[in-house]
PDB file of N, CA and C in Angstrom:
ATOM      1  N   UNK A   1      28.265  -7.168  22.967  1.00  0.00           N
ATOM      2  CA  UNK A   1      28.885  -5.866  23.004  1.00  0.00           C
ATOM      3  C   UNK A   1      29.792  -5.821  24.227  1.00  0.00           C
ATOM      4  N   UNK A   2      31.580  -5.608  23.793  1.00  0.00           N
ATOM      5  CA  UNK A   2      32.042  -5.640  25.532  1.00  0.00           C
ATOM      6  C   UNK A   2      31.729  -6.656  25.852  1.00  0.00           C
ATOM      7  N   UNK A   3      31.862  -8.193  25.126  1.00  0.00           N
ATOM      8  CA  UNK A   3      31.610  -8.783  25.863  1.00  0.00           C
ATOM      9  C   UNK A   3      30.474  -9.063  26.847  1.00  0.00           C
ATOM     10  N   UNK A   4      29.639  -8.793  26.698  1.00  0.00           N
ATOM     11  CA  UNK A   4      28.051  -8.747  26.958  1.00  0.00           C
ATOM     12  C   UNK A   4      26.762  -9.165  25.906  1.00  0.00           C
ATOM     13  N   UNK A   5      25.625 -10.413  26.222  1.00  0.00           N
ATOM     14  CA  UNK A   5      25.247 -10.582  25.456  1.00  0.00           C
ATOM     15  C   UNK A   5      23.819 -10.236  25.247  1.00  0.00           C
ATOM     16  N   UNK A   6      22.882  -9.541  24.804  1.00  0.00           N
ATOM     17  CA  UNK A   6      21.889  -8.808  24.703  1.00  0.00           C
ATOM     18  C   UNK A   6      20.946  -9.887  23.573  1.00  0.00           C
ATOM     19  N   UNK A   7      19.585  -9.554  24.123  1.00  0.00           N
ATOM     20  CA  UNK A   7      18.713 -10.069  23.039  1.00  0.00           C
ATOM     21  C   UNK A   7      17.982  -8.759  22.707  1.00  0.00           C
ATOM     22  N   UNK A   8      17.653  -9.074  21.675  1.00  0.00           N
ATOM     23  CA  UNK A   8      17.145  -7.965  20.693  1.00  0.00           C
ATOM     24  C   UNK A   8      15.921  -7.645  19.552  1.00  0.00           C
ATOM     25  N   UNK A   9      15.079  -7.369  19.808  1.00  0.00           N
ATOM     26  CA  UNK A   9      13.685  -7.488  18.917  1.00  0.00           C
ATOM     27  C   UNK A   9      13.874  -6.499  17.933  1.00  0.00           C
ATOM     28  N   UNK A  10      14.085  -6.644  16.478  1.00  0.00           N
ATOM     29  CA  UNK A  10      13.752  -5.525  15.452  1.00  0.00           C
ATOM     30  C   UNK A  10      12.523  -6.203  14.453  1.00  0.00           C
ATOM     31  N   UNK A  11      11.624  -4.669  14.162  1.00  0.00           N
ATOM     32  CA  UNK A  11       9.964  -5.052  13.521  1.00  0.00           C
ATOM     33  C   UNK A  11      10.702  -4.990  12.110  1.00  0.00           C
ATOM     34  N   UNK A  12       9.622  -4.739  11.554  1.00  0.00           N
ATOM     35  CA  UNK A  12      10.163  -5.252   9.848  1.00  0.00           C
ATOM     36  C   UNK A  12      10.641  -4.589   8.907  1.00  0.00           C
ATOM     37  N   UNK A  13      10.483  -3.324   9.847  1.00  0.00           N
ATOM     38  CA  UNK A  13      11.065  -1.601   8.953  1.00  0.00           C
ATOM     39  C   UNK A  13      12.356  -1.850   9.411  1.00  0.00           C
ATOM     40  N   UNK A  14      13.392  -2.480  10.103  1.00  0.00           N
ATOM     41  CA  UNK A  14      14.760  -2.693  10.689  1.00  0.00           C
ATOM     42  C   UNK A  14      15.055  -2.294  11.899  1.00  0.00           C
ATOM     43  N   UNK A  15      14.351  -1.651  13.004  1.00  0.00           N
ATOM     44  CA  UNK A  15      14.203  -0.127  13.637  1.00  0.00           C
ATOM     45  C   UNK A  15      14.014  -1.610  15.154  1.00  0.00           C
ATOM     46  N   UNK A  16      15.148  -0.789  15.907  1.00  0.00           N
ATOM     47  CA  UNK A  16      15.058  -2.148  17.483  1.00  0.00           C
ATOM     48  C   UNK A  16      13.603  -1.489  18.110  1.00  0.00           C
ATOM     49  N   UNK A  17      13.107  -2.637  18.838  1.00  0.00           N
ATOM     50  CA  UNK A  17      12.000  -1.964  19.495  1.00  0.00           C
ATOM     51  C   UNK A  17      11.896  -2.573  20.819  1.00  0.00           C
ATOM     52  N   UNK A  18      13.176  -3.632  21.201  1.00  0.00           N
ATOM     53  CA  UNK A  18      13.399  -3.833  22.553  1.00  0.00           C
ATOM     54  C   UNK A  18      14.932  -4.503  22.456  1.00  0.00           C
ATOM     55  N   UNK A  19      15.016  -3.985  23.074  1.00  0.00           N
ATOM     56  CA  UNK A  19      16.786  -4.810  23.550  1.00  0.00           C
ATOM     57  C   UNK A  19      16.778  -4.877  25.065  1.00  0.00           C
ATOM     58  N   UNK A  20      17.639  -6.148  25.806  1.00  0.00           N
ATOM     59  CA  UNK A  20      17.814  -6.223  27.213  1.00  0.00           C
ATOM     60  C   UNK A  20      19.217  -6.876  27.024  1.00  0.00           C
ATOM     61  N   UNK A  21      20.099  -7.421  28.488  1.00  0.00           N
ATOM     62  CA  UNK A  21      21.016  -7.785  28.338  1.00  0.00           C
ATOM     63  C   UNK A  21      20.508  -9.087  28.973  1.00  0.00           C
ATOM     64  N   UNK A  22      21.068 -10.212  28.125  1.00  0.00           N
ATOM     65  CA  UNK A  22      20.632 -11.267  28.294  1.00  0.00           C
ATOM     66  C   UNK A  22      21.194 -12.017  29.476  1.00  0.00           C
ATOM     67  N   UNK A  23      21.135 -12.883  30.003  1.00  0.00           N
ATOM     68  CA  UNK A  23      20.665 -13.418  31.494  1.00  0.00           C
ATOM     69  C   UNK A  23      21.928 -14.907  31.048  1.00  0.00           C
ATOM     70  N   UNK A  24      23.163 -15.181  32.298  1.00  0.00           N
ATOM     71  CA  UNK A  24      23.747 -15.999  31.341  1.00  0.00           C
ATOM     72  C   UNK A  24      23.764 -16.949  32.975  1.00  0.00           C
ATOM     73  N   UNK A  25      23.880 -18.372  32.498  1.00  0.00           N
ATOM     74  CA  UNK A  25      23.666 -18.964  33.601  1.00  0.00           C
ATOM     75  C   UNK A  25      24.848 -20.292  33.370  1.00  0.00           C
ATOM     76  N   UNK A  26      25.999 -20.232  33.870  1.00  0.00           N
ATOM     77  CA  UNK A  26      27.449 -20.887  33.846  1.00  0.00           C
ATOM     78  C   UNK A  26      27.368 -20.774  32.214  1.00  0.00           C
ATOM     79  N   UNK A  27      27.812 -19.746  31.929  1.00  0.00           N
ATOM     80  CA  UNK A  27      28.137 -19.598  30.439  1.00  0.00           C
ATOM     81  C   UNK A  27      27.291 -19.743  29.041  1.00  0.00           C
ATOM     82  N   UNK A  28      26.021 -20.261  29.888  1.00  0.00           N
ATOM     83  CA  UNK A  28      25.054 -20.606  28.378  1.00  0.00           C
ATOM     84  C   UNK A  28      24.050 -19.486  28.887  1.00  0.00           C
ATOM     85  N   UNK A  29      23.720 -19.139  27.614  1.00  0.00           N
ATOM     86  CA  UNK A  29      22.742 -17.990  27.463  1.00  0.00           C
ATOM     87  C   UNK A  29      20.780 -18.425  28.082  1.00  0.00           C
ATOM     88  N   UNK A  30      20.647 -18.312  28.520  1.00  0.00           N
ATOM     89  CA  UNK A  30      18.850 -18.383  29.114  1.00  0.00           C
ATOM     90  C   UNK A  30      18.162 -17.271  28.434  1.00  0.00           C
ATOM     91  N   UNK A  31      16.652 -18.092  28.031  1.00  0.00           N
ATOM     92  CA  UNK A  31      15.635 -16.550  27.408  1.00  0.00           C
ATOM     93  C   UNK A  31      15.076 -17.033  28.826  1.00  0.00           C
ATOM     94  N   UNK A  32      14.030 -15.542  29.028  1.00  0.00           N
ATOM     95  CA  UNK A  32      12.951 -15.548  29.796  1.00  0.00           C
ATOM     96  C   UNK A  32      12.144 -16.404  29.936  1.00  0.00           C
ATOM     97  N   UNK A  33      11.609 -16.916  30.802  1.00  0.00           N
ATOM     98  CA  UNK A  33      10.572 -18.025  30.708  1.00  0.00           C
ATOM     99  C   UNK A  33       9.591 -18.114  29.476  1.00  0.00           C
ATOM    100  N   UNK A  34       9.219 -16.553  29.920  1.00  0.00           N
ATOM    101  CA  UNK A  34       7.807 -16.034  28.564  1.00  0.00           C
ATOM    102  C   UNK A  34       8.400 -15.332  27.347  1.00  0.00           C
ATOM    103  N   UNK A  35       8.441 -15.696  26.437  1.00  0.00           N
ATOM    104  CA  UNK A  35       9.059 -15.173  25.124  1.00  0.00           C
ATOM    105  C   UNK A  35       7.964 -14.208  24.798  1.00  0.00           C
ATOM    106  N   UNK A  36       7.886 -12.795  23.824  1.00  0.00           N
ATOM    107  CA  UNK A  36       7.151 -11.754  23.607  1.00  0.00           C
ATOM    108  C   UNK A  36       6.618 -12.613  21.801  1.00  0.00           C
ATOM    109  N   UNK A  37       5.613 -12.541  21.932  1.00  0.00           N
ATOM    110  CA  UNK A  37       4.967 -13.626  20.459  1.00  0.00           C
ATOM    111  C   UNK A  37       4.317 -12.132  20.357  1.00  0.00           C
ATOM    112  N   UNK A  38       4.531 -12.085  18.802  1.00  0.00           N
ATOM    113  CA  UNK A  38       3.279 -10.802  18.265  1.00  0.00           C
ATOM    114  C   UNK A  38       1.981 -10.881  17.796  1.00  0.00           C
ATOM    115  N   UNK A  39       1.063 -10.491  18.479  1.00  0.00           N
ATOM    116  CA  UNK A  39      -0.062 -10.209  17.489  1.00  0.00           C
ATOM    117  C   UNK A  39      -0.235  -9.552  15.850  1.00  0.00           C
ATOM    118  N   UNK A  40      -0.569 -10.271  15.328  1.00  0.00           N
ATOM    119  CA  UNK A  40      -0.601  -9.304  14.011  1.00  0.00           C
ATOM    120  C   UNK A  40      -1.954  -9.474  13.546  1.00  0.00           C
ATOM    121  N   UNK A  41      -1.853  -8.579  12.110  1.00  0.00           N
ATOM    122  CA  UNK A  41      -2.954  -7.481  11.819  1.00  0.00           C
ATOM    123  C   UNK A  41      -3.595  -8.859  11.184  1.00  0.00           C
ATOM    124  N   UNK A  42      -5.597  -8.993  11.328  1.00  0.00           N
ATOM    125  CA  UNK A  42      -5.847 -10.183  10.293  1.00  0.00           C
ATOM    126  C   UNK A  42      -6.378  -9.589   9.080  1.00  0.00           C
ATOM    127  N   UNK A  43      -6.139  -8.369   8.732  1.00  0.00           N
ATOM    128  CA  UNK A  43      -6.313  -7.869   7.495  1.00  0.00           C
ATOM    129  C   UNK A  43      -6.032  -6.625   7.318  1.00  0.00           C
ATOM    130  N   UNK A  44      -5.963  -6.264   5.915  1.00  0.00           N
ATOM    131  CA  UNK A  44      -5.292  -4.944   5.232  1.00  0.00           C
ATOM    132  C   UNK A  44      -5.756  -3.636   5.986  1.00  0.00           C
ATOM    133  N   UNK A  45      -5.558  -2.502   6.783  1.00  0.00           N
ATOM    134  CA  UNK A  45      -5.659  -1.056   6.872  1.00  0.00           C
ATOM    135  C   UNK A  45      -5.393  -0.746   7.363  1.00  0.00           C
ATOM    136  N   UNK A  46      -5.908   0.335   7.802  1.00  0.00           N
ATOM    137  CA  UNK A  46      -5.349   1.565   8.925  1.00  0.00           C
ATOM    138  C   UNK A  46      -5.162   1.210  10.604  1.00  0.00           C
ATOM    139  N   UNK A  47      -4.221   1.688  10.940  1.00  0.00           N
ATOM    140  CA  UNK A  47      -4.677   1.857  12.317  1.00  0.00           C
ATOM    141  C   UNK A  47      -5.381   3.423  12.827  1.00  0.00           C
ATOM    142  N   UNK A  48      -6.471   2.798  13.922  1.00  0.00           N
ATOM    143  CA  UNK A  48      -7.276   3.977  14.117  1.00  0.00           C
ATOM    144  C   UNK A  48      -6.885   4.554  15.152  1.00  0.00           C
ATOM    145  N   UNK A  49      -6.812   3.388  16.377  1.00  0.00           N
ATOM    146  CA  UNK A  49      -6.764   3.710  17.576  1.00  0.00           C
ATOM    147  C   UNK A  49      -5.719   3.059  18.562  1.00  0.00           C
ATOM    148  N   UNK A  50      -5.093   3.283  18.797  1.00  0.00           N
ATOM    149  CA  UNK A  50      -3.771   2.158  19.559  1.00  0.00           C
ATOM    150  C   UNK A  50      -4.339   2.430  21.672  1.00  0.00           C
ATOM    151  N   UNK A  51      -5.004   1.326  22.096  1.00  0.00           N
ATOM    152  CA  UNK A  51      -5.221   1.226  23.471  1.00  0.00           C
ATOM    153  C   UNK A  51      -4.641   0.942  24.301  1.00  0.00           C
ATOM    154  N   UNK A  52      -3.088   0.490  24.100  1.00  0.00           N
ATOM    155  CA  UNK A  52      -2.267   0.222  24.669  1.00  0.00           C
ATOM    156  C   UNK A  52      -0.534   0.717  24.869  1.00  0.00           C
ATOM    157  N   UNK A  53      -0.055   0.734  25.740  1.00  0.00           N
ATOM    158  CA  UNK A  53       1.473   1.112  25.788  1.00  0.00           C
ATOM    159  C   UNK A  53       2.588  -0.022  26.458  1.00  0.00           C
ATOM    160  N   UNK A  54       3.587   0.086  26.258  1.00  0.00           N
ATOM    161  CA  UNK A  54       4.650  -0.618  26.121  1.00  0.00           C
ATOM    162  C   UNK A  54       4.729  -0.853  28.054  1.00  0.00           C
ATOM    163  N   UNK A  55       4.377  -1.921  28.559  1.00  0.00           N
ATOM    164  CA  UNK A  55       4.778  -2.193  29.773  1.00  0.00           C
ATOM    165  C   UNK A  55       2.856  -2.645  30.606  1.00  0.00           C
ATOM    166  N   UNK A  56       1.989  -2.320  29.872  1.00  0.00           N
ATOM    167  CA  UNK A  56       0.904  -2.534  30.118  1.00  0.00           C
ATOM    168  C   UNK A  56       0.643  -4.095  30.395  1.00  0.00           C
ATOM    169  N   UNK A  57      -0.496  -4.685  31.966  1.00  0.00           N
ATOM    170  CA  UNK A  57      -0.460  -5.660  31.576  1.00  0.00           C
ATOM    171  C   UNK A  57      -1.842  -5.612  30.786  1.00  0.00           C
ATOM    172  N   UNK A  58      -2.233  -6.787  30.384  1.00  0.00           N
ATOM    173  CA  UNK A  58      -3.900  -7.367  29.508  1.00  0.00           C
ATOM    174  C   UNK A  58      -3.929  -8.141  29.534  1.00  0.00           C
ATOM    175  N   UNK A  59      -5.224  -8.844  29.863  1.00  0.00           N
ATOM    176  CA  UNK A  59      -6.056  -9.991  29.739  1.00  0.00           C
ATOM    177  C   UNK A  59      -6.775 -10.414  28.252  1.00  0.00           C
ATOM    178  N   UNK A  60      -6.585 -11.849  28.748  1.00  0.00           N
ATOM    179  CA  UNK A  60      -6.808 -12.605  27.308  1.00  0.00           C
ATOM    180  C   UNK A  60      -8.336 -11.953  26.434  1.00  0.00           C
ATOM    181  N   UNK A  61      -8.375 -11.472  25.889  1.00  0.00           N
ATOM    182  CA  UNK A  61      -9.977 -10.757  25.591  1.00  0.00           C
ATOM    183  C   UNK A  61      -9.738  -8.928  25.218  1.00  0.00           C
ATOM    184  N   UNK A  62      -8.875  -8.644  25.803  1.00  0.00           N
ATOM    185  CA  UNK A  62      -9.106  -7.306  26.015  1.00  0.00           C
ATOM    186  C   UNK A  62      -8.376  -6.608  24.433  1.00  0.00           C
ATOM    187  N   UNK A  63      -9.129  -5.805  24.199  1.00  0.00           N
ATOM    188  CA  UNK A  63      -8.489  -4.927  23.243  1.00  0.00           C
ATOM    189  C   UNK A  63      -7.672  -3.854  22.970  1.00  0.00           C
ATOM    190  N   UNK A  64      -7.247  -4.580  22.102  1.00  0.00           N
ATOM    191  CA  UNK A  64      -5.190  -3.871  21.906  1.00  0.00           C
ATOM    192  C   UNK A  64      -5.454  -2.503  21.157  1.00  0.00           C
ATOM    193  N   UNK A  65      -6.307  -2.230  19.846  1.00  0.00           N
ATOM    194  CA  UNK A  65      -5.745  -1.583  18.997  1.00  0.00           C
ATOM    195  C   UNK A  65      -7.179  -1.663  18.258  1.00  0.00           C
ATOM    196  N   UNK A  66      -7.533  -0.565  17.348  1.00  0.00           N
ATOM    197  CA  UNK A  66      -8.698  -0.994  16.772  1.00  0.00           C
ATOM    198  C   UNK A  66      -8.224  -0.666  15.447  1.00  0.00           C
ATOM    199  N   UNK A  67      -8.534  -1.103  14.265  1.00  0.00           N
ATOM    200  CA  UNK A  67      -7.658  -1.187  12.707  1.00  0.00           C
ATOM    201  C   UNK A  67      -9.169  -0.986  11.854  1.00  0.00           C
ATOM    202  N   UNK A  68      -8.733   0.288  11.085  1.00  0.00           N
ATOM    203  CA  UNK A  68      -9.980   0.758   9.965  1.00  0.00           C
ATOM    204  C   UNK A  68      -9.728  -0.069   8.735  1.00  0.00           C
ATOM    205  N   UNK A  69     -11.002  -1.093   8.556  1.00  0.00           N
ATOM    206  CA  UNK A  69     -10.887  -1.011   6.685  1.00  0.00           C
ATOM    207  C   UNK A  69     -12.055  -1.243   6.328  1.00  0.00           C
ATOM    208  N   UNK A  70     -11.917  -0.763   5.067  1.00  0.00           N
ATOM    209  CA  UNK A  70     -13.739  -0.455   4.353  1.00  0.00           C
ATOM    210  C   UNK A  70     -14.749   0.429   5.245  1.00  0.00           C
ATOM    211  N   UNK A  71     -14.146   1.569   5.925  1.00  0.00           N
ATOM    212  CA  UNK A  71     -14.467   2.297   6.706  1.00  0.00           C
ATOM    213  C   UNK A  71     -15.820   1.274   7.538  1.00  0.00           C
ATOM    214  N   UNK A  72     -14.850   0.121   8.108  1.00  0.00           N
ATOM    215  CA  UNK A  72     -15.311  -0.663   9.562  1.00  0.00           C
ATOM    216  C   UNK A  72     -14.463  -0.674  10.339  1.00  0.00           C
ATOM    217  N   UNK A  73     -14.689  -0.502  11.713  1.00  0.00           N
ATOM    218  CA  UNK A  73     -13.650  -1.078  12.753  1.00  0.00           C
ATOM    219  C   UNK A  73     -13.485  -2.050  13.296  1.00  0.00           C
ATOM    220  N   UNK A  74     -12.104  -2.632  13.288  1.00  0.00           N
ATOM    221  CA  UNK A  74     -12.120  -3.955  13.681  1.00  0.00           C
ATOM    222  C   UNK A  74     -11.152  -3.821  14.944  1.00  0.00           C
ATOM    223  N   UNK A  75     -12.000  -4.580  16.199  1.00  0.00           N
ATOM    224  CA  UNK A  75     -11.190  -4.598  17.314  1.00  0.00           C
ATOM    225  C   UNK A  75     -10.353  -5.494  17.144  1.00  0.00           C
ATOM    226  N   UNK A  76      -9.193  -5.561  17.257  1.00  0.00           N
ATOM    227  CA  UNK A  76      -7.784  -6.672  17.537  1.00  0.00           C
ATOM    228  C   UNK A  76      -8.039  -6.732  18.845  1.00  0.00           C
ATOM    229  N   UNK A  77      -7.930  -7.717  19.369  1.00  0.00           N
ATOM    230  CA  UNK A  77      -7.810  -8.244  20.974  1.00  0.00           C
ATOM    231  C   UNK A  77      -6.883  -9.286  21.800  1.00  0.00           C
ATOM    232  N   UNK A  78      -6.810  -8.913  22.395  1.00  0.00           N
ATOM    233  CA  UNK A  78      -5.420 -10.305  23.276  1.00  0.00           C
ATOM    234  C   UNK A  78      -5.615 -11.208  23.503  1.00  0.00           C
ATOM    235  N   UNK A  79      -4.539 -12.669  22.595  1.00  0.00           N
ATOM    236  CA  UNK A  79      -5.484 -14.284  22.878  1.00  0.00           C
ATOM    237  C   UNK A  79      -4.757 -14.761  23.588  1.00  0.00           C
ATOM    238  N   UNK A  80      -4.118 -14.284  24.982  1.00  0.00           N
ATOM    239  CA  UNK A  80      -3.708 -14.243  26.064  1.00  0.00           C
ATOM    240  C   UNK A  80      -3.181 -13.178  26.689  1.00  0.00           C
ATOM    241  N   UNK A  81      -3.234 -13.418  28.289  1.00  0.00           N
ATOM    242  CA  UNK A  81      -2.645 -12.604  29.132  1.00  0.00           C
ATOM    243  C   UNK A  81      -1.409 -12.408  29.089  1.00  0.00           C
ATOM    244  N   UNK A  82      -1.214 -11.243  29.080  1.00  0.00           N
ATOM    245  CA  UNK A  82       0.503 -10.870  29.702  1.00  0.00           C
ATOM    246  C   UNK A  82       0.666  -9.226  29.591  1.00  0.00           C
ATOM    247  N   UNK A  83       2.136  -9.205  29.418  1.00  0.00           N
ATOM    248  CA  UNK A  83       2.500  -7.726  29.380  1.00  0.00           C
ATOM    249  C   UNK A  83       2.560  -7.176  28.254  1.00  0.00           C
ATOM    250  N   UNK A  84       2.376  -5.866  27.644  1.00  0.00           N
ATOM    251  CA  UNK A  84       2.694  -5.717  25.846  1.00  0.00           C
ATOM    252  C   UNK A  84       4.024  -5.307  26.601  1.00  0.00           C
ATOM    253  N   UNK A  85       5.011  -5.866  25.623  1.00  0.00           N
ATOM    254  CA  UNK A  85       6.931  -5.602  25.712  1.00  0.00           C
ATOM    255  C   UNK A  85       7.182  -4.686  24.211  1.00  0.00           C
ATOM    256  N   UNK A  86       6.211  -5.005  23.082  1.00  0.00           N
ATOM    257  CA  UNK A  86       6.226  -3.805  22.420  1.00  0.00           C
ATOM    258  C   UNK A  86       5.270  -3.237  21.338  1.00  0.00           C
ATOM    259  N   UNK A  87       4.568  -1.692  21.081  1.00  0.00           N
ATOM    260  CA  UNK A  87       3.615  -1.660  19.922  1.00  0.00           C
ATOM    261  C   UNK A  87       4.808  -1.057  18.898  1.00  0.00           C
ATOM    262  N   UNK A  88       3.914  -2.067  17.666  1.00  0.00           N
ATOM    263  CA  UNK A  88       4.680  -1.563  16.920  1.00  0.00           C
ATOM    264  C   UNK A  88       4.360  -0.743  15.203  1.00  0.00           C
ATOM    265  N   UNK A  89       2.810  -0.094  16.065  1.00  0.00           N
ATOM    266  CA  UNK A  89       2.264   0.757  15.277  1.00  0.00           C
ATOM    267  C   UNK A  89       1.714   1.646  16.062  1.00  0.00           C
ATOM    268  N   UNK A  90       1.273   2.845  15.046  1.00  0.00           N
ATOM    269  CA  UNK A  90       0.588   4.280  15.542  1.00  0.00           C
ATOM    270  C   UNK A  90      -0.460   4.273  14.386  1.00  0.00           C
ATOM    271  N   UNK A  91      -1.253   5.131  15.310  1.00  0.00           N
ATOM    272  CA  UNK A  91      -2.364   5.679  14.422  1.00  0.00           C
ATOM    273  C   UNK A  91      -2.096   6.202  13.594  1.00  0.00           C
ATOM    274  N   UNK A  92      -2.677   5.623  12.283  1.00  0.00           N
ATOM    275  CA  UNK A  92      -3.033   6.618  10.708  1.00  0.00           C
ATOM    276  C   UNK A  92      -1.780   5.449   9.936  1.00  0.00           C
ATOM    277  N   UNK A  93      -1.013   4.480  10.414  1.00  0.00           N
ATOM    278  CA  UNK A  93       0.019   3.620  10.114  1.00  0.00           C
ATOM    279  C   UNK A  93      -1.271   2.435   9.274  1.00  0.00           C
ATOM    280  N   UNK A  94      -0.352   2.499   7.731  1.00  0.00           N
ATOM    281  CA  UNK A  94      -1.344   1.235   7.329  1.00  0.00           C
ATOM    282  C   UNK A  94      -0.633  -0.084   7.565  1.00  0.00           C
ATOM    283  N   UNK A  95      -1.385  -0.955   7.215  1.00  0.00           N
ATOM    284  CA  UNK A  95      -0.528  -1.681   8.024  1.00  0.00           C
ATOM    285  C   UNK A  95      -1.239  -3.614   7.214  1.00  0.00           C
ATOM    286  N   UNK A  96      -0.415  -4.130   6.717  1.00  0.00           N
ATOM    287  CA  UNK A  96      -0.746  -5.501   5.485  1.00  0.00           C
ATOM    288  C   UNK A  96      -1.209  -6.896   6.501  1.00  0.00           C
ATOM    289  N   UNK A  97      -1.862  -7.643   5.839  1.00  0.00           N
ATOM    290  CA  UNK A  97      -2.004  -9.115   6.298  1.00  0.00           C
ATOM    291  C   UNK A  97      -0.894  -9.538   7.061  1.00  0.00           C
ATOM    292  N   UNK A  98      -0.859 -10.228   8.469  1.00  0.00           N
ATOM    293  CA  UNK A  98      -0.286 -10.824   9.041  1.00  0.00           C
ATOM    294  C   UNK A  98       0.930  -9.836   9.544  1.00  0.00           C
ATOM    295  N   UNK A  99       0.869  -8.575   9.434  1.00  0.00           N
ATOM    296  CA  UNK A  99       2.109  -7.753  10.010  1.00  0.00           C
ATOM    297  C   UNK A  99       2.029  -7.796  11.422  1.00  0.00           C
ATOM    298  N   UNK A 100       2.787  -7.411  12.092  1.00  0.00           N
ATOM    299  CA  UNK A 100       2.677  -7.402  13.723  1.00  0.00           C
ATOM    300  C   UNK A 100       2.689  -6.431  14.244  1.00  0.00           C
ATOM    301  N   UNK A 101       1.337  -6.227  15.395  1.00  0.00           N
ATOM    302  CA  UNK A 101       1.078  -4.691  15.618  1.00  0.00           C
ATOM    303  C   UNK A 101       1.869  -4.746  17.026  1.00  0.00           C
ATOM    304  N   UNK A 102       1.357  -5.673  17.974  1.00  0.00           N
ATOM    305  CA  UNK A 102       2.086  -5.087  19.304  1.00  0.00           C
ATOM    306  C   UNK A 102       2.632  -6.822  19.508  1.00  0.00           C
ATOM    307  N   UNK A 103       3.722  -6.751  20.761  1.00  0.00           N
ATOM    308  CA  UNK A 103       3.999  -8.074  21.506  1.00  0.00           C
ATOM    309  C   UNK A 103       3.434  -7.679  22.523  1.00  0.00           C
ATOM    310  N   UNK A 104       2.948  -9.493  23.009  1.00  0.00           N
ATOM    311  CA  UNK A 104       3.060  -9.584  24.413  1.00  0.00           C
ATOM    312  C   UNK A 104       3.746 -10.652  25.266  1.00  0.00           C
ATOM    313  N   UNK A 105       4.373 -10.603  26.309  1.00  0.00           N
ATOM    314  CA  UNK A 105       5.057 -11.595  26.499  1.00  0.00           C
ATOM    315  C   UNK A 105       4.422 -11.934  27.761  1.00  0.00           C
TER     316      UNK A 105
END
């Protein structure tokens, strides 16, 4: 944009859920060391409870989000440390196999 080059995360509804201006080093473009990888859902339902916000850090273990199905709760949890860079669900959001609820980078 202007001559400016931005990286850009959109989830699967089309909708951006992070943009920055990308980092250029003698003309070639650089990502961040840590790229934002998503967690996603390991099975079909609801979200109940979202424990986290956009800039939070977490440890490998800790729980992100808790997801209703067959009226059970299932904790989702972080299989590493870092920052969430983005959620990309809310409560009462259903939500399919392998969709992606939050990043962390």
């Amino acid at each position: 944009v202007e001559g400016k080059q931005y990286v850009v995360e959109v989830d699967a509804g089309g909708e951006i859920t992070h943009y920055e201006q990308a980092q250029v080093n003698n003309g070639a473009q650089t990502h961040q060391q840590t790229k934002a990888e998503p967690i996603t859902s390991p099975l079909a339902g609801n979200i109940w409870k979202v424990l986290v916000t956009p800039g939070a850090e977490v440890q490998a273990g800790d729980v992100l989000l808790i997801l209703e199905a067959m009226k059970m709760e299932t904790q989702i949890v972080a299989d590493r440390a870092g920052h969430i860079s983005t959620v990309m669900v809310k409560p009462g959001d259903a939500v399919q196999v392998g969709e992606p609820l939050v990043s962390i980078q």
